[in-house]
N, C-alpha and C. Protein backbone atom coordinates (compact mmCIF):
# COMPACT_ATOMS: atom_id res chain seq x y z
N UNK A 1 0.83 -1.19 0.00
CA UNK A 1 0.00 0.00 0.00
C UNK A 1 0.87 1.25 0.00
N UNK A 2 1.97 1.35 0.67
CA UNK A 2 3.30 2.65 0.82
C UNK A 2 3.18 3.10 -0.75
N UNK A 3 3.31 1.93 -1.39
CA UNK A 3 4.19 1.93 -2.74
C UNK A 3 3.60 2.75 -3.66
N UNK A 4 1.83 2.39 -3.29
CA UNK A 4 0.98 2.82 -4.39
C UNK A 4 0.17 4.47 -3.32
N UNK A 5 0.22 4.45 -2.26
CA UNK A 5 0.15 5.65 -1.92
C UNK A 5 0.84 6.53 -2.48
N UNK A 6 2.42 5.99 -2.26
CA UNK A 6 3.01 7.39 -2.45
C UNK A 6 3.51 7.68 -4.06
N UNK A 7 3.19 6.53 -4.85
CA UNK A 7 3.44 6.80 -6.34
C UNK A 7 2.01 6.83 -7.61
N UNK A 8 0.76 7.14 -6.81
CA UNK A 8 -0.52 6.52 -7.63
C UNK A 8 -0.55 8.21 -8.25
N UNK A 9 -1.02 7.27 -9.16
CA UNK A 9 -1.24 6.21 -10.31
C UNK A 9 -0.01 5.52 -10.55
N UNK A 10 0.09 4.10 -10.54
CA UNK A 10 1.20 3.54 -10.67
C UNK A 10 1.20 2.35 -11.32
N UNK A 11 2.21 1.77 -12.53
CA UNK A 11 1.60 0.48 -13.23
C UNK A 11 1.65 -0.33 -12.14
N UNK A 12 0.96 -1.54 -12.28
CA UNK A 12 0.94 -2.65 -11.56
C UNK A 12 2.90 -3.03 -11.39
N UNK A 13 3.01 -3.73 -12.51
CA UNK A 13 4.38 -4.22 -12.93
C UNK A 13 5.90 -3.30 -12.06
N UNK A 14 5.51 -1.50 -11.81
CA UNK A 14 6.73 -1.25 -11.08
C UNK A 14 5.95 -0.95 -9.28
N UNK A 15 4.97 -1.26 -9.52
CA UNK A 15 4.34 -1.74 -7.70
C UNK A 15 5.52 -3.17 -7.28
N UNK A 16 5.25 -4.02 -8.67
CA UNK A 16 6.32 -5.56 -8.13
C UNK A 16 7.52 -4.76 -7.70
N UNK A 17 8.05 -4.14 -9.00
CA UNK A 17 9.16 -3.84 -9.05
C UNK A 17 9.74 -3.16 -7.53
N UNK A 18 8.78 -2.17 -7.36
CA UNK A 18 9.70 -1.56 -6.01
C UNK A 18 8.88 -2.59 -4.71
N UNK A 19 8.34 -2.92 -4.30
CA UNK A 19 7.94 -4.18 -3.53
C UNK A 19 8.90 -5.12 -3.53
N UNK A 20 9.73 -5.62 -4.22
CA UNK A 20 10.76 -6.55 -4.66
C UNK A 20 12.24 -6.07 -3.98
N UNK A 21 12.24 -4.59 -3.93
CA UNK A 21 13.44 -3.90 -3.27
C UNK A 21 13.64 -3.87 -2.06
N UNK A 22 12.53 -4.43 -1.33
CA UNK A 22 12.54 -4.53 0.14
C UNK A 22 12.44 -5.71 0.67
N UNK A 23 11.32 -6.43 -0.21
CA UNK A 23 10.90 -8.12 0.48
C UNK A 23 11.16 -8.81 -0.64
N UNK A 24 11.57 -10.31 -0.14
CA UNK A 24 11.73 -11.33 -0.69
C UNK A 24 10.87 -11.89 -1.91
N UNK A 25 9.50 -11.20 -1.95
CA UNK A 25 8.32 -12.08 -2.35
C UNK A 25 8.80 -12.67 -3.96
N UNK A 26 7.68 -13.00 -4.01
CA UNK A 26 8.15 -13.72 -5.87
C UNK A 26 7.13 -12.26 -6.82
N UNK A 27 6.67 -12.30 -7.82
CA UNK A 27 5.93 -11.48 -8.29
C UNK A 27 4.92 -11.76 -8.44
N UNK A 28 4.39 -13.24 -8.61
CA UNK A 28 3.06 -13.92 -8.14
C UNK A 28 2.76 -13.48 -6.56
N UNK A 29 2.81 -13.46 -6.22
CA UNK A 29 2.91 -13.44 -3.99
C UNK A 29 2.41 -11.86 -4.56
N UNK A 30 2.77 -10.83 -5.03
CA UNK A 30 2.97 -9.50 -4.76
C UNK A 30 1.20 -9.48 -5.76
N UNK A 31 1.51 -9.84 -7.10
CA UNK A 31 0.32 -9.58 -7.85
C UNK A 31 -1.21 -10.14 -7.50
N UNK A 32 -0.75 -11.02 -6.62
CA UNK A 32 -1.85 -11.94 -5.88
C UNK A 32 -2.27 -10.64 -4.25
N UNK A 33 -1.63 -10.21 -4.09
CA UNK A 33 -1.43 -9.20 -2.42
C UNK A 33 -2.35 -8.24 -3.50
N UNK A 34 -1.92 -7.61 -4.55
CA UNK A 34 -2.83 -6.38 -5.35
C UNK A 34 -4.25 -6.68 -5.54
N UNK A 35 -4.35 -8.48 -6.13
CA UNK A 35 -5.62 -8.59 -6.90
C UNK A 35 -6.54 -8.29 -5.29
N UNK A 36 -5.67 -9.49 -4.00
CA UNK A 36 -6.94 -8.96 -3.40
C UNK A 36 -7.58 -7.89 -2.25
N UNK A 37 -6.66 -6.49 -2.65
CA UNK A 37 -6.65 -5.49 -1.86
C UNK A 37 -7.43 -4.61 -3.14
N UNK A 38 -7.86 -5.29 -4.12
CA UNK A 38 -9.33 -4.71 -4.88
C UNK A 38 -9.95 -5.44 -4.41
N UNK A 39 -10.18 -6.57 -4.35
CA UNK A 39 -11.71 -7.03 -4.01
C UNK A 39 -12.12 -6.60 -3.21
N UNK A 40 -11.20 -6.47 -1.72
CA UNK A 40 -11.52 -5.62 -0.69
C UNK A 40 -11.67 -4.23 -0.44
N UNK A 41 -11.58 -3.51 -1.66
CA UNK A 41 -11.69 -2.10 -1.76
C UNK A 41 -10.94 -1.42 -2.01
N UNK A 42 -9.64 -1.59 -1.24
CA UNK A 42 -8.19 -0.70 -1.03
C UNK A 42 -7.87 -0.27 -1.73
N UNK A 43 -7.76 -0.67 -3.14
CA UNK A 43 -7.09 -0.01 -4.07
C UNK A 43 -8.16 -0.31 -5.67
N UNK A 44 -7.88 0.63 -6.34
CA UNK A 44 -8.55 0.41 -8.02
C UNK A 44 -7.27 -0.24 -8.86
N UNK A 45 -7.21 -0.97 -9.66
CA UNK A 45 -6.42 -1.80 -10.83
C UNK A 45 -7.42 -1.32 -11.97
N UNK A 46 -6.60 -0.50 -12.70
CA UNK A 46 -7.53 0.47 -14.10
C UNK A 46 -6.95 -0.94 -15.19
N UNK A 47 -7.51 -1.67 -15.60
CA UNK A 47 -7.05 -2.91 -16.18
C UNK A 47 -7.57 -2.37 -17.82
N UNK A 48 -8.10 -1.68 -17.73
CA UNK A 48 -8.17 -0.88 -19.37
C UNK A 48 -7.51 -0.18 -19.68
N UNK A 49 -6.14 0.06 -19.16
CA UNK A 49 -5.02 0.77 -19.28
C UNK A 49 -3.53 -0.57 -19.66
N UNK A 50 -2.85 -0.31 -20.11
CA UNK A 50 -1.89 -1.05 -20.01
C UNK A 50 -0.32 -0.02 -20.28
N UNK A 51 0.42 -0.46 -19.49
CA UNK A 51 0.26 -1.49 -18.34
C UNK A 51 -1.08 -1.26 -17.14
N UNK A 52 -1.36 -2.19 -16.24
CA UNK A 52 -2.37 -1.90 -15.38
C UNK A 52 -2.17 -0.73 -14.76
N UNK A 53 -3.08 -0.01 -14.17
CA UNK A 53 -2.44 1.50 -13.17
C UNK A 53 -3.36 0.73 -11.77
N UNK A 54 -2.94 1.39 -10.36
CA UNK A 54 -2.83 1.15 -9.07
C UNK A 54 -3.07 2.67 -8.34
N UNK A 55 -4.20 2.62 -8.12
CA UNK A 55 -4.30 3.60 -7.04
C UNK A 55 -5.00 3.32 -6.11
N UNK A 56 -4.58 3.96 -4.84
CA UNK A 56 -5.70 4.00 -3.59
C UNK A 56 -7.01 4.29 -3.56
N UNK A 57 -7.83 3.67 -2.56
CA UNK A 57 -9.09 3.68 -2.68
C UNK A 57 -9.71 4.01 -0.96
N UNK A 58 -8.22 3.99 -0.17
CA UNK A 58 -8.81 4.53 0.79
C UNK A 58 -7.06 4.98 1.44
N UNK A 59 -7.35 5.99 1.90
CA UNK A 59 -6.05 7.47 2.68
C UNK A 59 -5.42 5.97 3.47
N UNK A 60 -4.02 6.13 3.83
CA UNK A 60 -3.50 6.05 4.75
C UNK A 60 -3.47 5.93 6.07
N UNK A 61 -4.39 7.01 6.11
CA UNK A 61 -4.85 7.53 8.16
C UNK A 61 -5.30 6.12 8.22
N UNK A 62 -6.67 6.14 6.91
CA UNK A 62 -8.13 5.25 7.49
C UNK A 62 -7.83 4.19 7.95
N UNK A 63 -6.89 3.96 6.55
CA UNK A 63 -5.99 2.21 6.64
C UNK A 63 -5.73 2.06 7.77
N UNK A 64 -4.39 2.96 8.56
CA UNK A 64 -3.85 2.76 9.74
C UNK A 64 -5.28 2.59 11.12
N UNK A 65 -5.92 3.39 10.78
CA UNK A 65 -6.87 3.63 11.83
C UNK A 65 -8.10 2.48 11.86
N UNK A 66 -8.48 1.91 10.47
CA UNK A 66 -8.98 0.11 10.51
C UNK A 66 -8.30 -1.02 11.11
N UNK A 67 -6.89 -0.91 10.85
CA UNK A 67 -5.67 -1.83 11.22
C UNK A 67 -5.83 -1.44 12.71
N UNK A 68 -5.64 -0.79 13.45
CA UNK A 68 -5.46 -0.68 14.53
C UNK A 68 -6.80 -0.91 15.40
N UNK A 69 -7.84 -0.59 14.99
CA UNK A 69 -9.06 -1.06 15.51
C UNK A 69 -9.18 -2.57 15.73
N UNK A 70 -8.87 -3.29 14.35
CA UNK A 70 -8.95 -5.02 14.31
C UNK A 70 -8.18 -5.42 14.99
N UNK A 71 -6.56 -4.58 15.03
CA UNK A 71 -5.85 -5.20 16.25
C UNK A 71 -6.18 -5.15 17.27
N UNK A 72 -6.63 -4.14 18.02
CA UNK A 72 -7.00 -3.84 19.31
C UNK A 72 -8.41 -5.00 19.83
N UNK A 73 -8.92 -5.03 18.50
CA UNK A 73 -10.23 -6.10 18.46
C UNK A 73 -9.36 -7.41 18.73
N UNK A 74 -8.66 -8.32 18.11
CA UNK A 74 -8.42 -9.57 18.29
C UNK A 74 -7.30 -10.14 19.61
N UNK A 75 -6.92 -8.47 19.49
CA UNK A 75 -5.78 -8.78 21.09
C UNK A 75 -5.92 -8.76 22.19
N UNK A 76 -6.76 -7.58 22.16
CA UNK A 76 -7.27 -6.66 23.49
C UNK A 76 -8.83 -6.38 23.79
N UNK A 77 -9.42 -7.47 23.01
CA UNK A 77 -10.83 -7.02 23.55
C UNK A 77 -11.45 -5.89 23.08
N UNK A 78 -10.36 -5.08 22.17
CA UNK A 78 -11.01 -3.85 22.04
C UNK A 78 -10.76 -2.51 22.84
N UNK A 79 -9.86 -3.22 24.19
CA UNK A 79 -9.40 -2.30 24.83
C UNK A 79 -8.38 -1.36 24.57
N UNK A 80 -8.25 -0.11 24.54
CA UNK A 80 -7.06 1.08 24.32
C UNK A 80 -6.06 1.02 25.81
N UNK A 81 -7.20 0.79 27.00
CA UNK A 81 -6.18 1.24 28.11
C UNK A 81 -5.56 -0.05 28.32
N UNK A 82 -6.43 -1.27 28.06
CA UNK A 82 -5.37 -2.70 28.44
C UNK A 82 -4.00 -2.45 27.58
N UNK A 83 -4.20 -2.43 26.65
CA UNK A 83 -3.29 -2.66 25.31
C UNK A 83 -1.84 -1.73 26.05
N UNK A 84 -2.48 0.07 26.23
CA UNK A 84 -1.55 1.00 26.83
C UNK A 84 -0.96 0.37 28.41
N UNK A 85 -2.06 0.17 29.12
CA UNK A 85 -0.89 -0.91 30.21
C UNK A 85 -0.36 -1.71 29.92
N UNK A 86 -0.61 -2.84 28.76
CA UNK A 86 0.38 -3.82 28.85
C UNK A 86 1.90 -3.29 28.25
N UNK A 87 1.84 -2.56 27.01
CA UNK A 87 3.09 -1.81 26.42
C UNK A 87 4.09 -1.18 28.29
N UNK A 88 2.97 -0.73 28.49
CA UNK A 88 4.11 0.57 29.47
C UNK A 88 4.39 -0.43 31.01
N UNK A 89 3.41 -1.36 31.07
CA UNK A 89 4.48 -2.66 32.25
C UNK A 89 5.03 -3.41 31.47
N UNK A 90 5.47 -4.07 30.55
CA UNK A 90 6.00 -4.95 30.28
C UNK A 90 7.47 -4.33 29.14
N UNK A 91 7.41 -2.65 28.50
CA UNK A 91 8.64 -2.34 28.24
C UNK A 91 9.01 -1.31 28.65
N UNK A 92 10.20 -0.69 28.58
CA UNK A 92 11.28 0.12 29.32
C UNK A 92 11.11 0.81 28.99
N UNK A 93 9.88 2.19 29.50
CA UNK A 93 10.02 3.68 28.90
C UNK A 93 11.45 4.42 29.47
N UNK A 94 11.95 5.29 28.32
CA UNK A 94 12.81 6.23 28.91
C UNK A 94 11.80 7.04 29.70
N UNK A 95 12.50 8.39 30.10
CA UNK A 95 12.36 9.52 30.93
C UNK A 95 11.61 10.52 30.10
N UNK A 96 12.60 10.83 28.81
CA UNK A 96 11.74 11.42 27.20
C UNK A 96 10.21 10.47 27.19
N UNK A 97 10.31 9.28 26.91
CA UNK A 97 9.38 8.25 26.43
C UNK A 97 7.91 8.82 27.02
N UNK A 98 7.83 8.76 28.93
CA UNK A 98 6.97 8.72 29.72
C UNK A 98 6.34 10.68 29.40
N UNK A 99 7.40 11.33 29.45
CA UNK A 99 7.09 12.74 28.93
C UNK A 99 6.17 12.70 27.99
N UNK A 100 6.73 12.59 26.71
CA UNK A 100 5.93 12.29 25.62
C UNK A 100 4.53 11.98 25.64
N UNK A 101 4.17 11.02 26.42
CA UNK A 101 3.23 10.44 26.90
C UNK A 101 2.28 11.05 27.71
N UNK A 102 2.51 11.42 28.50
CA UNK A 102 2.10 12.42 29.21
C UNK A 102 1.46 13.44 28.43
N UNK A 103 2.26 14.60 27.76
CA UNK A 103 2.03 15.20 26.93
C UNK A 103 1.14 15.18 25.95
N UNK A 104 0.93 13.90 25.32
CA UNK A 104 -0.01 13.35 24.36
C UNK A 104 -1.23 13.72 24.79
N UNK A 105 -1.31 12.46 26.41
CA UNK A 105 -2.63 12.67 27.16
C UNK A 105 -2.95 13.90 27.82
N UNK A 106 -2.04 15.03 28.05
CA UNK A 106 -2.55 16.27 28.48
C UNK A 106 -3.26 16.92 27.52
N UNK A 107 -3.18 16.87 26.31
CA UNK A 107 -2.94 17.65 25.26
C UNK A 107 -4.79 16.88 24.59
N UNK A 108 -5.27 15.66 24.93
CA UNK A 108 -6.37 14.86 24.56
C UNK A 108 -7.16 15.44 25.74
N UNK A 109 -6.76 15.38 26.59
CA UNK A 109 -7.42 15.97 27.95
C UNK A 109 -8.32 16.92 27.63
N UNK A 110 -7.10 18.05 26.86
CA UNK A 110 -7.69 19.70 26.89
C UNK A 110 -9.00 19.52 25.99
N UNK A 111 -8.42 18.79 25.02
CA UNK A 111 -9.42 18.95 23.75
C UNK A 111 -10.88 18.90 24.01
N UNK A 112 -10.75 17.18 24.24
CA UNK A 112 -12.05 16.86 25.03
C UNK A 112 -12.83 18.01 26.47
N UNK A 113 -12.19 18.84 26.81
CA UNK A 113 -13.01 19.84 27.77
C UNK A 113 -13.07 20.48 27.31
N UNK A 114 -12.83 21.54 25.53
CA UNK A 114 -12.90 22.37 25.12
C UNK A 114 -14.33 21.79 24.11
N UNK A 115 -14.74 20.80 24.32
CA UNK A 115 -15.68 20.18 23.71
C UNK A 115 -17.14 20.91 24.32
């Protein structure tokens, strides 16, 4: 999805191509990953074009922000604060890290009372 975000309209054929520069896959594995991120919506394959063209069919954010929902769904119940306790007992915030953090949630705090 990087590939064709950040180059769409893009032929199918250099989607393999730069996909191939990072992972192992074969070009079957990659063209098979395209066909079925249309069926599922993600992306358009203009197949009346040749070579094929590849563009998005849904932003980045959304993607990230579906992905993270289903994760939170199959790991955590769905939970945000389990998920955030288990990260912050089980690894080593720095001093920056816990700041940050903080900061985040002060900053969600305000919003929500300016509501």
């Amino acid at each position: 999805m990087k590939v064709i975000w950040e180059n769409a309209p893009i032929a199918s054929n250099e989607v393999v191509k730069r996909v191939k520069q990072t992972n192992a896959w074969k070009d079957n594995t990659i063209y098979t990953l395209m066909t079925r991120l249309a069926k599922k919506e993600m992306i358009y394959i203009d197949k009346d074009s040749s070579p094929n063209l590849c563009s998005p069919l849904i932003s980045e954010k959304e993607c990230k922000r579906e992905e993270r929902k289903s994760f939170l769904k199959k790991v955590y119940d769905g939970s945000l604060n389990l998920m955030l306790a288990n990260i912050i007992e089980e690894d080593s915030l720095t001093e920056s890290e816990i700041k940050e953090l903080k900061s985040i949630l002060d900053q969600k705090q305000n919003n929500v009372r300016k509501r």
